[in-house]
PDB file of N, CA and C in Angstrom:
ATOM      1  N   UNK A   1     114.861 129.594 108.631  1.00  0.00           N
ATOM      2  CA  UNK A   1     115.816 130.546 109.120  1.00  0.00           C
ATOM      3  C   UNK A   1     116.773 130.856 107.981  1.00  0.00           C
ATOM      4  N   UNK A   2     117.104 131.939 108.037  1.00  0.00           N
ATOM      5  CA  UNK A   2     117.909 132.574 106.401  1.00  0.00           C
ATOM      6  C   UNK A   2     119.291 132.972 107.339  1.00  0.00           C
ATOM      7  N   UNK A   3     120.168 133.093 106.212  1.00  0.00           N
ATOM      8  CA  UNK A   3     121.276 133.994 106.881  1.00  0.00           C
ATOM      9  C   UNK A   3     121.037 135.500 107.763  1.00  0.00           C
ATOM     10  N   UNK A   4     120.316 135.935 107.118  1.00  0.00           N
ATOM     11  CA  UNK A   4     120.047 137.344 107.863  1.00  0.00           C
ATOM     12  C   UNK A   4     119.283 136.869 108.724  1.00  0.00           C
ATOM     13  N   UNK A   5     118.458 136.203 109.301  1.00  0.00           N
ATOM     14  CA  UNK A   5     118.080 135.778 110.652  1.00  0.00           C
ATOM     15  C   UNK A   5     119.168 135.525 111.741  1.00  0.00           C
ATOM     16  N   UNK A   6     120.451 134.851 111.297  1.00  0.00           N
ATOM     17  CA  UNK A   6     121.497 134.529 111.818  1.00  0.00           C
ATOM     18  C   UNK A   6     121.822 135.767 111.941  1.00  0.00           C
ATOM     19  N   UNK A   7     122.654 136.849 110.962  1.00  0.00           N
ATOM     20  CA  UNK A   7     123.470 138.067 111.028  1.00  0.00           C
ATOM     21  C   UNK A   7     122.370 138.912 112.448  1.00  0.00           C
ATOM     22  N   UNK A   8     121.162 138.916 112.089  1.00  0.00           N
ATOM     23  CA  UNK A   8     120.911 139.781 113.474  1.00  0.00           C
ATOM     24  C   UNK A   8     120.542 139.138 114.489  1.00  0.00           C
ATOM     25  N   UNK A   9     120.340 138.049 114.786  1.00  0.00           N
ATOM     26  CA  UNK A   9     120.967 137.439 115.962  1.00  0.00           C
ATOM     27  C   UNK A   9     122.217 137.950 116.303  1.00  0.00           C
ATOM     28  N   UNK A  10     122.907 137.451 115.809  1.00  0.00           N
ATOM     29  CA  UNK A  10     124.531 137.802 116.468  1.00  0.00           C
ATOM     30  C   UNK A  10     124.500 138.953 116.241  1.00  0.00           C
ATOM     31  N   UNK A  11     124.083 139.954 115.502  1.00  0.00           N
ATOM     32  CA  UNK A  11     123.878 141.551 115.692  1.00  0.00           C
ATOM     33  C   UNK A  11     123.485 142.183 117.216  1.00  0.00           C
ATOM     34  N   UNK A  12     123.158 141.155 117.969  1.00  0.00           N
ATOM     35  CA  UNK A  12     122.263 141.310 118.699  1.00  0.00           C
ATOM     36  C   UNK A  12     123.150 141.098 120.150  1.00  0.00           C
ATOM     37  N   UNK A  13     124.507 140.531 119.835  1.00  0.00           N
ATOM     38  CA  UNK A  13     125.287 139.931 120.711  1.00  0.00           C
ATOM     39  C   UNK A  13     125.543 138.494 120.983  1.00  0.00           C
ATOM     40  N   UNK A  14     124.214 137.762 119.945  1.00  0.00           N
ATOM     41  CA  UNK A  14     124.336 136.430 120.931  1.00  0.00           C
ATOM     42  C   UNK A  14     125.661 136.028 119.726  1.00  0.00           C
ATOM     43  N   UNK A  15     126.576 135.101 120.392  1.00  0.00           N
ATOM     44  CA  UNK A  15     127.730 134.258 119.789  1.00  0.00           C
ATOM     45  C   UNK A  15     127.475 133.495 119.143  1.00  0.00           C
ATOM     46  N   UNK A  16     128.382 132.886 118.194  1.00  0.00           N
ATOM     47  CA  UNK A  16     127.480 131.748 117.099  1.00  0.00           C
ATOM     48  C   UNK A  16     127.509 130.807 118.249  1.00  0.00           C
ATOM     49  N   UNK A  17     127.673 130.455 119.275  1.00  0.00           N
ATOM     50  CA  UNK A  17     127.348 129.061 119.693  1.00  0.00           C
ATOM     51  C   UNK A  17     126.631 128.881 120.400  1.00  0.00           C
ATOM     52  N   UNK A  18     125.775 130.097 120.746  1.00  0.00           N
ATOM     53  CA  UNK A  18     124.622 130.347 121.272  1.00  0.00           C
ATOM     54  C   UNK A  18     123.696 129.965 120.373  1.00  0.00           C
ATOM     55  N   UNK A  19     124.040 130.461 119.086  1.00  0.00           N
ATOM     56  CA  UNK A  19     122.990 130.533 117.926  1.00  0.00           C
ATOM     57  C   UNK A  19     122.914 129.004 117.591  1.00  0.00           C
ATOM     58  N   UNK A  20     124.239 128.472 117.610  1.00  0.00           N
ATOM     59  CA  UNK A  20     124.083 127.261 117.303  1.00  0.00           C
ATOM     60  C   UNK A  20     123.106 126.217 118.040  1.00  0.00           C
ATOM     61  N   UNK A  21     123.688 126.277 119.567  1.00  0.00           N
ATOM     62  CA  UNK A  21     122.684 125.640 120.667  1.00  0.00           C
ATOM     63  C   UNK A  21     121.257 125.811 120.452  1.00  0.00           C
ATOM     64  N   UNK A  22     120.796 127.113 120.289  1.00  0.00           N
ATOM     65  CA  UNK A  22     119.471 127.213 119.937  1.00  0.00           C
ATOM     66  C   UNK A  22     118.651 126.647 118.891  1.00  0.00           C
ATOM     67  N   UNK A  23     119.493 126.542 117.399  1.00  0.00           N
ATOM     68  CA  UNK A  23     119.038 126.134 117.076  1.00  0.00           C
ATOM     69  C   UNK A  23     118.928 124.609 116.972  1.00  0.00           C
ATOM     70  N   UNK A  24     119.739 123.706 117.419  1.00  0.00           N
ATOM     71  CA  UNK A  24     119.832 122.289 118.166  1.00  0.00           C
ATOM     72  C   UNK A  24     118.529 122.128 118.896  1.00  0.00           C
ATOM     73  N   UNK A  25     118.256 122.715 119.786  1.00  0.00           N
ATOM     74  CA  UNK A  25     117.568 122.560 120.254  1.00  0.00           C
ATOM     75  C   UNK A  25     116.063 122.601 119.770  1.00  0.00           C
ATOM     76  N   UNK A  26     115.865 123.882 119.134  1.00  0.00           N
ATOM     77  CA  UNK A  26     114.591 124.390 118.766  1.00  0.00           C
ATOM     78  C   UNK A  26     114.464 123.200 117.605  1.00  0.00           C
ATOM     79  N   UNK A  27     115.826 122.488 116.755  1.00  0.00           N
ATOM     80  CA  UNK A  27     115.244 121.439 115.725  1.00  0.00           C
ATOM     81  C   UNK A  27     114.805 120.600 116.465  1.00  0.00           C
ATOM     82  N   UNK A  28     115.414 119.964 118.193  1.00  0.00           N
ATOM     83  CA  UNK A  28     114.945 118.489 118.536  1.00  0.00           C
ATOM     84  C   UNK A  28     113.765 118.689 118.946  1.00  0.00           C
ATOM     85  N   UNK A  29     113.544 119.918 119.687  1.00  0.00           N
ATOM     86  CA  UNK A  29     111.740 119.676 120.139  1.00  0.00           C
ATOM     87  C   UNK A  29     110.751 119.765 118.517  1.00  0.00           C
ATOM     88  N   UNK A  30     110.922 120.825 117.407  1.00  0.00           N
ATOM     89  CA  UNK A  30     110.450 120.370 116.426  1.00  0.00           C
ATOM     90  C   UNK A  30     110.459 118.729 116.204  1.00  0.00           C
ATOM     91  N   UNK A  31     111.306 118.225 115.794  1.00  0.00           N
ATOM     92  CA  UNK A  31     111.278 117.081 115.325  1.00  0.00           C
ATOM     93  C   UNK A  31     110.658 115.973 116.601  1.00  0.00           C
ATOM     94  N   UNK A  32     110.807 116.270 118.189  1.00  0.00           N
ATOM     95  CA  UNK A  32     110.258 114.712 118.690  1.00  0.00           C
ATOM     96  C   UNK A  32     109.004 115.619 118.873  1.00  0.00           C
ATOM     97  N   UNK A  33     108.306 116.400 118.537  1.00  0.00           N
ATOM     98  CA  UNK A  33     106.851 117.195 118.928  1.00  0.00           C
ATOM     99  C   UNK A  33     106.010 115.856 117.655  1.00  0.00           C
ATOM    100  N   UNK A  34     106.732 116.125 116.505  1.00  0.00           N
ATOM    101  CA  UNK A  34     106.355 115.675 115.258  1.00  0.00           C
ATOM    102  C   UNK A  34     105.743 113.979 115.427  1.00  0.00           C
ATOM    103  N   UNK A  35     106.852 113.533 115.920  1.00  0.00           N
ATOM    104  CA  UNK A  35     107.124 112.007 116.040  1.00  0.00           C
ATOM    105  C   UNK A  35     106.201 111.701 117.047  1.00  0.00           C
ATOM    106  N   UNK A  36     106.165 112.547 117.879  1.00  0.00           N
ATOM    107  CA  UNK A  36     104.898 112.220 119.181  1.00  0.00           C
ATOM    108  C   UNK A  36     103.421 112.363 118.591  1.00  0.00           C
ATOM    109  N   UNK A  37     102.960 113.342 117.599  1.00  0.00           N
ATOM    110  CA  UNK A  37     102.200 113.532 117.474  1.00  0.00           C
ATOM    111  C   UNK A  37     101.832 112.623 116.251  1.00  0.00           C
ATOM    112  N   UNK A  38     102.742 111.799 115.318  1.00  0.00           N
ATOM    113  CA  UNK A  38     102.693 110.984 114.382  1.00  0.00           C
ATOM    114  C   UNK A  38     102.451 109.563 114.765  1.00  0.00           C
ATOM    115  N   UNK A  39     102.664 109.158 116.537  1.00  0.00           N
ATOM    116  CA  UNK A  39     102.443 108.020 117.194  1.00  0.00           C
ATOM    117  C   UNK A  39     101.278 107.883 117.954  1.00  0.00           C
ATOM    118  N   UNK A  40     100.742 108.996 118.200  1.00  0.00           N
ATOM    119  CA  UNK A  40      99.278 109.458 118.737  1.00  0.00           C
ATOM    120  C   UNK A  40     100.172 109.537 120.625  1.00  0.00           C
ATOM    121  N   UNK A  41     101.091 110.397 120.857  1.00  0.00           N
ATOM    122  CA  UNK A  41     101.340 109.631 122.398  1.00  0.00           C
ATOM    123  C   UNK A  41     100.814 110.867 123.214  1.00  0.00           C
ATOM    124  N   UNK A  42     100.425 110.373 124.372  1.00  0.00           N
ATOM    125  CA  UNK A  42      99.505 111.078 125.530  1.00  0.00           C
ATOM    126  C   UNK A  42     100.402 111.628 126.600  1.00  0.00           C
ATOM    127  N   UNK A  43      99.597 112.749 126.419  1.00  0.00           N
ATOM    128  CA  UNK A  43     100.388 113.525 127.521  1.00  0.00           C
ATOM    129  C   UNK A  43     100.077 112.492 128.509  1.00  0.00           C
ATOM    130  N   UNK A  44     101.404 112.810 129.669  1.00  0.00           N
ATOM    131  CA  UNK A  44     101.282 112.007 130.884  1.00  0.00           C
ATOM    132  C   UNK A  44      99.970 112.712 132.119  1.00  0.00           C
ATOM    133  N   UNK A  45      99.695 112.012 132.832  1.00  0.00           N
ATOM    134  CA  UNK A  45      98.629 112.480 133.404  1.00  0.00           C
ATOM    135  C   UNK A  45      98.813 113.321 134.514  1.00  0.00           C
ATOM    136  N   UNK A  46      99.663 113.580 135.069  1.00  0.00           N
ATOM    137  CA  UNK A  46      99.863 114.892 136.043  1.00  0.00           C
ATOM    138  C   UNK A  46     100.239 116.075 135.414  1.00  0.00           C
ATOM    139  N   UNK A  47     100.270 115.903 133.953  1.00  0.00           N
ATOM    140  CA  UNK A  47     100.435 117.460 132.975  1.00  0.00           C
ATOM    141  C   UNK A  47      99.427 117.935 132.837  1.00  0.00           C
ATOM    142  N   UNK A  48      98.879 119.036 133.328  1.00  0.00           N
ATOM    143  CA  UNK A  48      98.261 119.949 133.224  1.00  0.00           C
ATOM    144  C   UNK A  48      98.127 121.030 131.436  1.00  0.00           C
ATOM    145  N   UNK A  49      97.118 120.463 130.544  1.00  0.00           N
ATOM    146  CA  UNK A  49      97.049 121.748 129.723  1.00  0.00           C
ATOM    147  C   UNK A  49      97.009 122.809 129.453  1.00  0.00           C
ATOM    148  N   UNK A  50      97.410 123.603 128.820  1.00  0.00           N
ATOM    149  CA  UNK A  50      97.662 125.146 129.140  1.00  0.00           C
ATOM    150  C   UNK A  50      96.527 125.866 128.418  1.00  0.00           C
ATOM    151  N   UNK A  51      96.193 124.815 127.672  1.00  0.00           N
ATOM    152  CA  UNK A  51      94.965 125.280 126.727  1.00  0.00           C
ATOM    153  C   UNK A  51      93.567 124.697 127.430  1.00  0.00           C
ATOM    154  N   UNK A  52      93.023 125.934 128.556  1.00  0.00           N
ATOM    155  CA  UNK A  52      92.271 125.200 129.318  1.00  0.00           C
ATOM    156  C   UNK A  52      91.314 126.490 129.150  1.00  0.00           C
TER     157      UNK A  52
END
């Protein structure tokens, strides 16, 4: 993400603390997606794949 990714976001209306939240967020599922997939861990078994 660059500054101008940021500038039109908020070009866009959203507030920086929108922008901020989002990107909080969008880093923690990056990062525990990573860690899950670096531990080998299994989906739980009433999850349904979407890639079916």
């Amino acid at each position: 993400m660059s500054e101008a990714d940021i500038k039109h976001l908020l070009d866009l209306g959203f507030s920086q603390t929108a922008v901020h939240d989002a990107v909080q967020v969008i880093s923690y599922f990056n990062y525990i997606n990573r860690i899950a997939d670096a531990l080998d861990v299994d989906l739980e078994h009433d999850i349904v794949s979407w890639e079916q």
